[in-house]
Protein backbone atom coordinates (compact mmCIF):
# COMPACT_ATOMS: atom_id res chain seq x y z
CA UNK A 1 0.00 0.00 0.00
CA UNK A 2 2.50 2.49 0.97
CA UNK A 3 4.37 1.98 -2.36
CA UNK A 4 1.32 2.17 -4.31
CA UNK A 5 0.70 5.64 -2.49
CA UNK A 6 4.57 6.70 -3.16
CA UNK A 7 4.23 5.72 -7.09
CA UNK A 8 0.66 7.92 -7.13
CA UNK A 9 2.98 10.77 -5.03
CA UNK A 10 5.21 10.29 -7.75
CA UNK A 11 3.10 10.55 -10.72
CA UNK A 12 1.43 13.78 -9.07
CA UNK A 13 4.54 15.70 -8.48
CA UNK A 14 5.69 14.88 -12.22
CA UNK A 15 1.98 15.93 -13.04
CA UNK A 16 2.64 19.70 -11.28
CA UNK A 17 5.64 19.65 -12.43
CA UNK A 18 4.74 19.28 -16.19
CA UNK A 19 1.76 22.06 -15.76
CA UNK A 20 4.17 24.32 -14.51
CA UNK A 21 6.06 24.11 -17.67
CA UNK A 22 3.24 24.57 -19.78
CA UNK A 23 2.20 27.43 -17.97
CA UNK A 24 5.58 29.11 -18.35
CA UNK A 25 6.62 28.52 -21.98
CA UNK A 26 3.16 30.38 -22.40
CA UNK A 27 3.14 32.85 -19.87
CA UNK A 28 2.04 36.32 -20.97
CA UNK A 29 0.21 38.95 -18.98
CA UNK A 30 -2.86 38.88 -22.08
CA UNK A 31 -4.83 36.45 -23.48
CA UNK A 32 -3.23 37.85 -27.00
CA UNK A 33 0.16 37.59 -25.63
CA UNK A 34 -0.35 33.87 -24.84
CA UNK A 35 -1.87 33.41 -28.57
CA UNK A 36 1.25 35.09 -29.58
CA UNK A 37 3.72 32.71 -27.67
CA UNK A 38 1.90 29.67 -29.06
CA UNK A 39 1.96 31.41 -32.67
CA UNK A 40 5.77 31.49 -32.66
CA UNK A 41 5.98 28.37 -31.47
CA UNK A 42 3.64 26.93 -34.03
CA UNK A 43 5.47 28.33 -36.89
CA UNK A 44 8.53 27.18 -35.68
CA UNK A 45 7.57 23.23 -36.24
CA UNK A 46 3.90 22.27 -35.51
CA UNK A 47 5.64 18.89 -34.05
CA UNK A 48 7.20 21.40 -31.64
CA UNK A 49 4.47 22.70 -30.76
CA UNK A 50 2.93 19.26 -29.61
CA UNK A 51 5.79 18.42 -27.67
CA UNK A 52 5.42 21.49 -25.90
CA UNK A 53 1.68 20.48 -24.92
CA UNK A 54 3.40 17.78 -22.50
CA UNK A 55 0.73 17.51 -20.33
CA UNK A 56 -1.48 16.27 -23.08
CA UNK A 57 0.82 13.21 -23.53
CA UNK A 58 1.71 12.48 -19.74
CA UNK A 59 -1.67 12.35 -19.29
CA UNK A 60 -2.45 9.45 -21.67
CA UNK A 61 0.69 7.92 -20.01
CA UNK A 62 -0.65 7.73 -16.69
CA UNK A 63 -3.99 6.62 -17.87
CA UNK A 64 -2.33 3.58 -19.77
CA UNK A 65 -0.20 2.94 -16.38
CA UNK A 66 -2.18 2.76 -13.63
CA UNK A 67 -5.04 1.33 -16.42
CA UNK A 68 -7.84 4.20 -15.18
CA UNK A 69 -9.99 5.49 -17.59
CA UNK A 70 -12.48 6.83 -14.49
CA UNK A 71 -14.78 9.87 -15.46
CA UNK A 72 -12.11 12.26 -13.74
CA UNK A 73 -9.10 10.93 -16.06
CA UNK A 74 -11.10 10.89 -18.72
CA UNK A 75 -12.02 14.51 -18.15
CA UNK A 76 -8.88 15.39 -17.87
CA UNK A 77 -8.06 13.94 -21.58
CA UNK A 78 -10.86 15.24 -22.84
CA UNK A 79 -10.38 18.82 -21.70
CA UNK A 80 -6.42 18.85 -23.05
CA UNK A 81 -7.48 17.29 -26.36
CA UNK A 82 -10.24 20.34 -26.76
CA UNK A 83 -7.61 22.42 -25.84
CA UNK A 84 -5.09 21.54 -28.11
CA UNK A 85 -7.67 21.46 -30.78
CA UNK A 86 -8.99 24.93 -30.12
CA UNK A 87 -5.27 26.16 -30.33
CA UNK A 88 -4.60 24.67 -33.61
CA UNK A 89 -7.98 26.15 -34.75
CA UNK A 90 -6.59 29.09 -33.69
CA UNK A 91 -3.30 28.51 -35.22
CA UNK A 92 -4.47 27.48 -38.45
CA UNK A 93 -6.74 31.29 -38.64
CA UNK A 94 -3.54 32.99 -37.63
CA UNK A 95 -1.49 31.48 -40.38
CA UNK A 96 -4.60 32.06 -43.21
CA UNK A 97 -3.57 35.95 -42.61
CA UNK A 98 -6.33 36.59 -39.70
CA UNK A 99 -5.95 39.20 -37.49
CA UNK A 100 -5.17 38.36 -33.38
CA UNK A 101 -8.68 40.18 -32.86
CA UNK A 102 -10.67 38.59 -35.41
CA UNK A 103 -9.71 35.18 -33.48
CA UNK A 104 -9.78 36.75 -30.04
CA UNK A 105 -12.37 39.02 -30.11
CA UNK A 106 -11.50 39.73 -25.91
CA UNK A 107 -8.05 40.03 -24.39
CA UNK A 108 -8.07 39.08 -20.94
CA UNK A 109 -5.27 40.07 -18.70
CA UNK A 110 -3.76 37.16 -17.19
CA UNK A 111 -3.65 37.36 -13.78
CA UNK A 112 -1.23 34.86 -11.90
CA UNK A 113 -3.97 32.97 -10.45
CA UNK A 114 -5.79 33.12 -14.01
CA UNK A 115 -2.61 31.57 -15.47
CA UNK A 116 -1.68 28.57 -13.38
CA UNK A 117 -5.36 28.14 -12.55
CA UNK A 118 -4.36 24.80 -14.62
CA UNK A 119 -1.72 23.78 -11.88
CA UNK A 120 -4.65 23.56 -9.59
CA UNK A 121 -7.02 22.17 -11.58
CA UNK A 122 -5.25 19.22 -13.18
CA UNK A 123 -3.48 17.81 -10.88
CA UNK A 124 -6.31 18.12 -8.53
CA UNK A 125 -8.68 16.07 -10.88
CA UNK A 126 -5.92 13.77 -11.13
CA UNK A 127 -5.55 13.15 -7.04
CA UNK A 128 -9.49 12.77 -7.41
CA UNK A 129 -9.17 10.24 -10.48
CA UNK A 130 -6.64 7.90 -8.40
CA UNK A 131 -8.99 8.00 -5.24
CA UNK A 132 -6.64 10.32 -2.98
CA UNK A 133 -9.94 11.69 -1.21
């Protein structure tokens, strides 16, 4: 049991860990700012891009590992995927010749709590997923 609880430790700490990095390759204080940073790194290599979006991929890791597929990890999935989808949506405007504004017709100021809000979140659903509490 107590190893069982020290791999899930494990896998959450990675989990934070990798949300953190996601949140601070696109750290802006705007919503257009953030757009921006994922622009760049779009048009630098779209396969870039995805690696960047690590989250996306440990996630389906630690699905396959500890073999849960529960509602909450399955939200979590599902909400990344849309995410990543929405981006490239986004992406794909940008690179037609849209304007930032015509995509985003708001830009929000991102507040610190507003921008790791996913840090929370995540990881979180995850400790819910693996029956933590």
């Amino acid at each position: 049991m107590l190893i069982y609880f020290m791999d899930i430790f494990s896998l959450l700490l990675i989990f934070i860990t990798v949300e953190l990095f996601e949140s601070n390759w696109q750290k802006s204080d705007s919503m257009y700012g953030l757009i921006s940073n994922n622009f760049t790194m779009y048009k630098k290599s779209i396969f870039l891009y995805f690696t960047l979006h690590l989250s996306f991929f440990y996630t389906i890791f630690v699905s396959i590992y500890l073999s849960n597929f529960s509602f909450w990890m399955s939200s979590i999935l599902v909400i990344k995927f849309l995410d990543i989808a929405f981006k490239l949506n986004m992406m794909q405007k940008l690179s037609n010749g849209s304007s930032l504004e015509e995509v985003m017709p708001i830009n929000v100021k991102m507040t610190p709590i507003f921008r790791y809000m996913n840090v929370l979140i995540y990881p979180l659903s995850f400790v819910f997923a693996v029956g933590l509490i």
